[in-house]
C-alpha atoms as a PDB file:
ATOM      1  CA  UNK A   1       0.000   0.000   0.000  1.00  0.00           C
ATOM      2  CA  UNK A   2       3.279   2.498   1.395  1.00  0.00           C
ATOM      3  CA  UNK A   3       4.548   1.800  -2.661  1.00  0.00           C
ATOM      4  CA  UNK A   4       0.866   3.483  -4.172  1.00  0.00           C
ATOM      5  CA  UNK A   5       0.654   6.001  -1.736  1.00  0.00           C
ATOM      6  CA  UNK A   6       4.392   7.652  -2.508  1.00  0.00           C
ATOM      7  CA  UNK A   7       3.443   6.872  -6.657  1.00  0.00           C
ATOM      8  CA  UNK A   8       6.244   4.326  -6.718  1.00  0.00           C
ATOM      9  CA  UNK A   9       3.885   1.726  -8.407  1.00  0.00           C
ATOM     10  CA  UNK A  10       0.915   2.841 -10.803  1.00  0.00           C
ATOM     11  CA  UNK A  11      -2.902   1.849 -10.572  1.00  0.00           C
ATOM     12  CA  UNK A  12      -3.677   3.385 -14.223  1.00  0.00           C
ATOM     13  CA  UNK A  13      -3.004  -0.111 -15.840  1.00  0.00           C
ATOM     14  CA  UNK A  14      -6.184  -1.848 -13.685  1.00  0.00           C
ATOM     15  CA  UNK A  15      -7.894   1.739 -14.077  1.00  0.00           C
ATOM     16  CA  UNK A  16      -7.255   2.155 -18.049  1.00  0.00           C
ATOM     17  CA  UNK A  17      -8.862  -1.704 -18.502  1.00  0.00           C
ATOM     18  CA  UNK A  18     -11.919  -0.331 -16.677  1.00  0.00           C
ATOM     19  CA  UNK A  19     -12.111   2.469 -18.608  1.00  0.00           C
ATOM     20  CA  UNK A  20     -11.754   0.919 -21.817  1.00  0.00           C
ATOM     21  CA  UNK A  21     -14.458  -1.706 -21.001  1.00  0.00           C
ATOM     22  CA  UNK A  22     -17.058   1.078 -20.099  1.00  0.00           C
ATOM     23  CA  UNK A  23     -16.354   2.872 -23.094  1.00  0.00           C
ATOM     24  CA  UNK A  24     -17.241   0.041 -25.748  1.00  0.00           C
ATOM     25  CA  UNK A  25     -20.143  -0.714 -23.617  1.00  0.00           C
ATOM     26  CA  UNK A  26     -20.877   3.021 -24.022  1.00  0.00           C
ATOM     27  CA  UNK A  27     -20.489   2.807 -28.402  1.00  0.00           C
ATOM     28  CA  UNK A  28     -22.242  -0.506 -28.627  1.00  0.00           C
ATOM     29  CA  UNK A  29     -25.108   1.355 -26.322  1.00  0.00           C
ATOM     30  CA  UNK A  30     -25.067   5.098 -28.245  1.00  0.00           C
ATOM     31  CA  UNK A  31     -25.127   2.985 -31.500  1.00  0.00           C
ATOM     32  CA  UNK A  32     -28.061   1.117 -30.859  1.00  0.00           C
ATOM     33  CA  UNK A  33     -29.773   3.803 -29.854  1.00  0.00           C
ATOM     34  CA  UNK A  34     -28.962   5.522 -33.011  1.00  0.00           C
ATOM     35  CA  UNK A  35     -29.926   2.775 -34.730  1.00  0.00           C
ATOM     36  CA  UNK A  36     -33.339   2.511 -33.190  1.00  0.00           C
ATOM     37  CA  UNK A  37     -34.437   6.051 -33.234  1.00  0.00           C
ATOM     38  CA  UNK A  38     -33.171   6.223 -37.239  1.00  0.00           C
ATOM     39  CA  UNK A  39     -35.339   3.367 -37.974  1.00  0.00           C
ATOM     40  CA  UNK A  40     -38.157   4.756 -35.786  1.00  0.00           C
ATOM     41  CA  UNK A  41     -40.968   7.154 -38.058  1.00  0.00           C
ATOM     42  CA  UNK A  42     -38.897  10.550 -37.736  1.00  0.00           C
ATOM     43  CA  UNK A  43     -35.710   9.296 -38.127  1.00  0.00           C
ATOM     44  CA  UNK A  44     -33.013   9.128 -41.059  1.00  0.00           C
ATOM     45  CA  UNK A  45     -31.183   6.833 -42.824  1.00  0.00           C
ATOM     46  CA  UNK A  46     -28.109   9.346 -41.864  1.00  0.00           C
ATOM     47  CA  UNK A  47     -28.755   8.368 -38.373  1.00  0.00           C
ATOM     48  CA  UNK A  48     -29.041   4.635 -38.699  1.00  0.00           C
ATOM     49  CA  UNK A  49     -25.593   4.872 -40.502  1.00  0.00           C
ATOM     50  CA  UNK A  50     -23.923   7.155 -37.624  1.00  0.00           C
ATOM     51  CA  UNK A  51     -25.326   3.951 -35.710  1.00  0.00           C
ATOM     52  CA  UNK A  52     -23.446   1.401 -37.467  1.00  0.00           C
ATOM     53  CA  UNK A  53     -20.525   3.739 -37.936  1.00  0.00           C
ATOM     54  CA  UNK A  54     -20.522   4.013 -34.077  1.00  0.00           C
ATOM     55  CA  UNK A  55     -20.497   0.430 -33.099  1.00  0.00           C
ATOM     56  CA  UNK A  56     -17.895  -0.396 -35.503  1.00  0.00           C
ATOM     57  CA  UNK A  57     -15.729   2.962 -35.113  1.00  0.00           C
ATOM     58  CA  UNK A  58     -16.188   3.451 -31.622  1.00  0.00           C
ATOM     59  CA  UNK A  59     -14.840   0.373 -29.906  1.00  0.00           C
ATOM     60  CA  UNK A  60     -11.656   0.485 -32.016  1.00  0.00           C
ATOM     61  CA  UNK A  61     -10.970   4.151 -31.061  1.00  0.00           C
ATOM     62  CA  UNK A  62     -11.203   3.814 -27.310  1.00  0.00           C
ATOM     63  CA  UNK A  63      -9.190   0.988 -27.703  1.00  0.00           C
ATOM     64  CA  UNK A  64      -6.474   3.638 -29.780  1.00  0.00           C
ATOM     65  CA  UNK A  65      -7.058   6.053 -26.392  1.00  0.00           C
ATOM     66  CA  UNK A  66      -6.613   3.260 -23.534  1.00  0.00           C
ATOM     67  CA  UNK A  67      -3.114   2.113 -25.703  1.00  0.00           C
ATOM     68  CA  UNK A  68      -1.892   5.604 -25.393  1.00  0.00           C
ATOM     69  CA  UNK A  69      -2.734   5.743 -22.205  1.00  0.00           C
ATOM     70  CA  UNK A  70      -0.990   1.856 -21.366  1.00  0.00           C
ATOM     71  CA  UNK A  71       1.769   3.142 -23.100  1.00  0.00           C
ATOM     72  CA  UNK A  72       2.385   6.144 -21.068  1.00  0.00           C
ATOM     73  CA  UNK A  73       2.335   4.135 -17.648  1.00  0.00           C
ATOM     74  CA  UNK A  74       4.389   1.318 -19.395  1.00  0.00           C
ATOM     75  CA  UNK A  75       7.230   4.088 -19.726  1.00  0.00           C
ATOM     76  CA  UNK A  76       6.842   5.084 -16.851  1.00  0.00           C
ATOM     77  CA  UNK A  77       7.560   1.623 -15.118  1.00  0.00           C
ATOM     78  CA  UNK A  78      10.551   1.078 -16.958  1.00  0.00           C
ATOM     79  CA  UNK A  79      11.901   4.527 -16.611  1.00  0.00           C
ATOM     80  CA  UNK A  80      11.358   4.075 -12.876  1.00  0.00           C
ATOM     81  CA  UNK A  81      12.907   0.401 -12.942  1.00  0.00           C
ATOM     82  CA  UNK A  82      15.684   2.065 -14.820  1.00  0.00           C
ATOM     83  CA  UNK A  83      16.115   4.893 -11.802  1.00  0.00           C
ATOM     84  CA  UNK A  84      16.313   1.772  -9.306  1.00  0.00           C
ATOM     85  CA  UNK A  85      18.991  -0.138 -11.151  1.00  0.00           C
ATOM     86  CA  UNK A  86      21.275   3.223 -11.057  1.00  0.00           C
ATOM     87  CA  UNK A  87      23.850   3.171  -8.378  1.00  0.00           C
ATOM     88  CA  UNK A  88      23.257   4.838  -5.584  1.00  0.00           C
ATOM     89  CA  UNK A  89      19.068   5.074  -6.157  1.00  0.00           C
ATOM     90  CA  UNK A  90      18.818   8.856  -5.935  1.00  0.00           C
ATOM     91  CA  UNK A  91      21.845  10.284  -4.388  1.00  0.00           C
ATOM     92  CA  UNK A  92      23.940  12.282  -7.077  1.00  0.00           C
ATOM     93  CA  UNK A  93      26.960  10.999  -8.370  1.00  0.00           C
ATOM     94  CA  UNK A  94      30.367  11.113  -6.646  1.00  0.00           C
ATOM     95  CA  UNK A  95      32.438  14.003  -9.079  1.00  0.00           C
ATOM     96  CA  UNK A  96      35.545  13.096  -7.354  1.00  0.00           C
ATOM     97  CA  UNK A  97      35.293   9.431  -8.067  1.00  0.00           C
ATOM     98  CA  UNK A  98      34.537  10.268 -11.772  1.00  0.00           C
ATOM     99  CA  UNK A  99      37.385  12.396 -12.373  1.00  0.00           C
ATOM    100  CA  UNK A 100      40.439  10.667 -14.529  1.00  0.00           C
ATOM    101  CA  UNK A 101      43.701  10.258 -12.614  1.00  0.00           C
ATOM    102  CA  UNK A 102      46.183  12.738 -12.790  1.00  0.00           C
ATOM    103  CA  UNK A 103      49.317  12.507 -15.070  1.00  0.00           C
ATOM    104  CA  UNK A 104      52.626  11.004 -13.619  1.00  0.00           C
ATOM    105  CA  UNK A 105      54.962  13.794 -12.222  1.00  0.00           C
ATOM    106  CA  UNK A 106      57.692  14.610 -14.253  1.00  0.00           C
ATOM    107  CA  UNK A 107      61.372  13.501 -13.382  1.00  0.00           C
END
């Protein structure tokens, strides 16, 4: 729990699957509805198309948005797994230890 509370580990991945489930729920749901009320007395054949269009458009773009979204957290793992693997964790470097050693002393 300590490692969610200081943001050392993410919850977006869980989150983002949640979100991406809700929101093809949400197309299939608008589409049928757009369906339905273009095939009802006053509706168009514009809007039974936006229908279709939205259950077969709709799914594949939330799924574009929750990828973008994965991808984000998935680089920030690895740039964080990357920070852990450094020497030292986050202490700055030694410039003393880095320096190149001095030339002999002349005869």
């Amino acid at each position: 729990m300590e490692e969610y509370l200081k943001f050392r580990k993410m919850i977006t991945p869980a989150i983002i699957q949640v979100v991406f489930y809700i929101g093809v729920g949400l197309c299939v749901i608008m589409g049928l509805v757009a369906i339905v009320s273009g095939a009802s007395r006053y509706g168009s054949g514009a809007l039974v198309l936006n229908g279709v269009l939205n259950i077969i458009i709709g799914p594949f773009l939330v799924w574009v948005f929750c990828s973008l979204l994965m991808l984000m957290s998935r680089v920030h793992d690895a740039l964080t797994e990357m920070r852990g693997g450094q020497a030292g964790g986050d202490e700055a470097p030694d410039p003393a230890g880095s320096a190149p050693p001095a030339p002999p002393a002349a005869p």
